[in-house]
Protein backbone atom coordinates (compact mmCIF):
# COMPACT_ATOMS: atom_id res chain seq x y z
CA UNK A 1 -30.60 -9.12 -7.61
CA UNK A 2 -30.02 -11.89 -10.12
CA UNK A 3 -27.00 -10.76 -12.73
CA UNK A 4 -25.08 -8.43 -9.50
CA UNK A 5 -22.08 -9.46 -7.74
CA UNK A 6 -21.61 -9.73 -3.96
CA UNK A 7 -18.82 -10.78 -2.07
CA UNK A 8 -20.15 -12.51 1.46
CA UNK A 9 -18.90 -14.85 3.66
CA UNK A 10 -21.27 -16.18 5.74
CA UNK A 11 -20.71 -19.71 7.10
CA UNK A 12 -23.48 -22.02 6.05
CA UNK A 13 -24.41 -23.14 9.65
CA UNK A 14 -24.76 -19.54 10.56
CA UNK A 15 -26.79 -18.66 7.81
CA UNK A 16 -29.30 -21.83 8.41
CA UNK A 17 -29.62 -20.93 12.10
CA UNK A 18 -30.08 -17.40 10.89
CA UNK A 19 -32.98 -18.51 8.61
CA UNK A 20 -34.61 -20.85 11.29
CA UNK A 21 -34.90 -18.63 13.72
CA UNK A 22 -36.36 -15.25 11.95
CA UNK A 23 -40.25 -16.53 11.83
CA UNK A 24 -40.25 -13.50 9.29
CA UNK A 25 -37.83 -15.17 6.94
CA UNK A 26 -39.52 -17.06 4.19
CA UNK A 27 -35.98 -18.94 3.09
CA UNK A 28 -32.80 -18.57 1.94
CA UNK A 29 -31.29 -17.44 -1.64
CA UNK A 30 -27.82 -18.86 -1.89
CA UNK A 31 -25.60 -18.29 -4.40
CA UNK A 32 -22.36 -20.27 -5.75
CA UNK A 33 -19.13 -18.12 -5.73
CA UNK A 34 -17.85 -20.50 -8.91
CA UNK A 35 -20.95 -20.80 -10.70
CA UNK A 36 -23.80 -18.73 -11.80
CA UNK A 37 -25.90 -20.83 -10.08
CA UNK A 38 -28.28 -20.35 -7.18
CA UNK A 39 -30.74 -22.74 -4.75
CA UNK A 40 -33.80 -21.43 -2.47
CA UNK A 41 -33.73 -23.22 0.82
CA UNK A 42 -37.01 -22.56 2.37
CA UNK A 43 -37.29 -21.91 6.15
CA UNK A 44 -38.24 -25.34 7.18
CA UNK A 45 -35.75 -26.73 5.62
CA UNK A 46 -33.28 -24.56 7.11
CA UNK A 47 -34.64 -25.31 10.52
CA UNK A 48 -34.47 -28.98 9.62
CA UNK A 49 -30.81 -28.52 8.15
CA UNK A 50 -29.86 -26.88 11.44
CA UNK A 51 -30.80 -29.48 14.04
CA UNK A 52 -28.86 -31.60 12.42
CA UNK A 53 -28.83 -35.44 12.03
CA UNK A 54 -30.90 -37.21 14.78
């Protein structure tokens, strides 16, 4: 919920992977721990992400 705090660690390759491979996921909300700032990563982007480079 935008304006709470949580404390996760969640390695960012895990959490791709995580996102790839639940076809009920729609994406990702990440959240900086410095900055209240966030980014959506959708699902195929995570999948794409999580291949990694060709």
């Amino acid at each position: 919920m935008p304006g709470s705090q949580r404390d996760v660690g969640v390695p960012g390759a895990v959490l791709l992977r995580m996102a790839a491979e639940d076809p009920s996921c729609a994406g990702i909300l990440a959240d900086s721990a410095t900055k209240l700032i966030s980014i959506i990563i959708s699902r195929a982007s995570a999948s794409a992400i999580a291949q990694g480079p060709v």
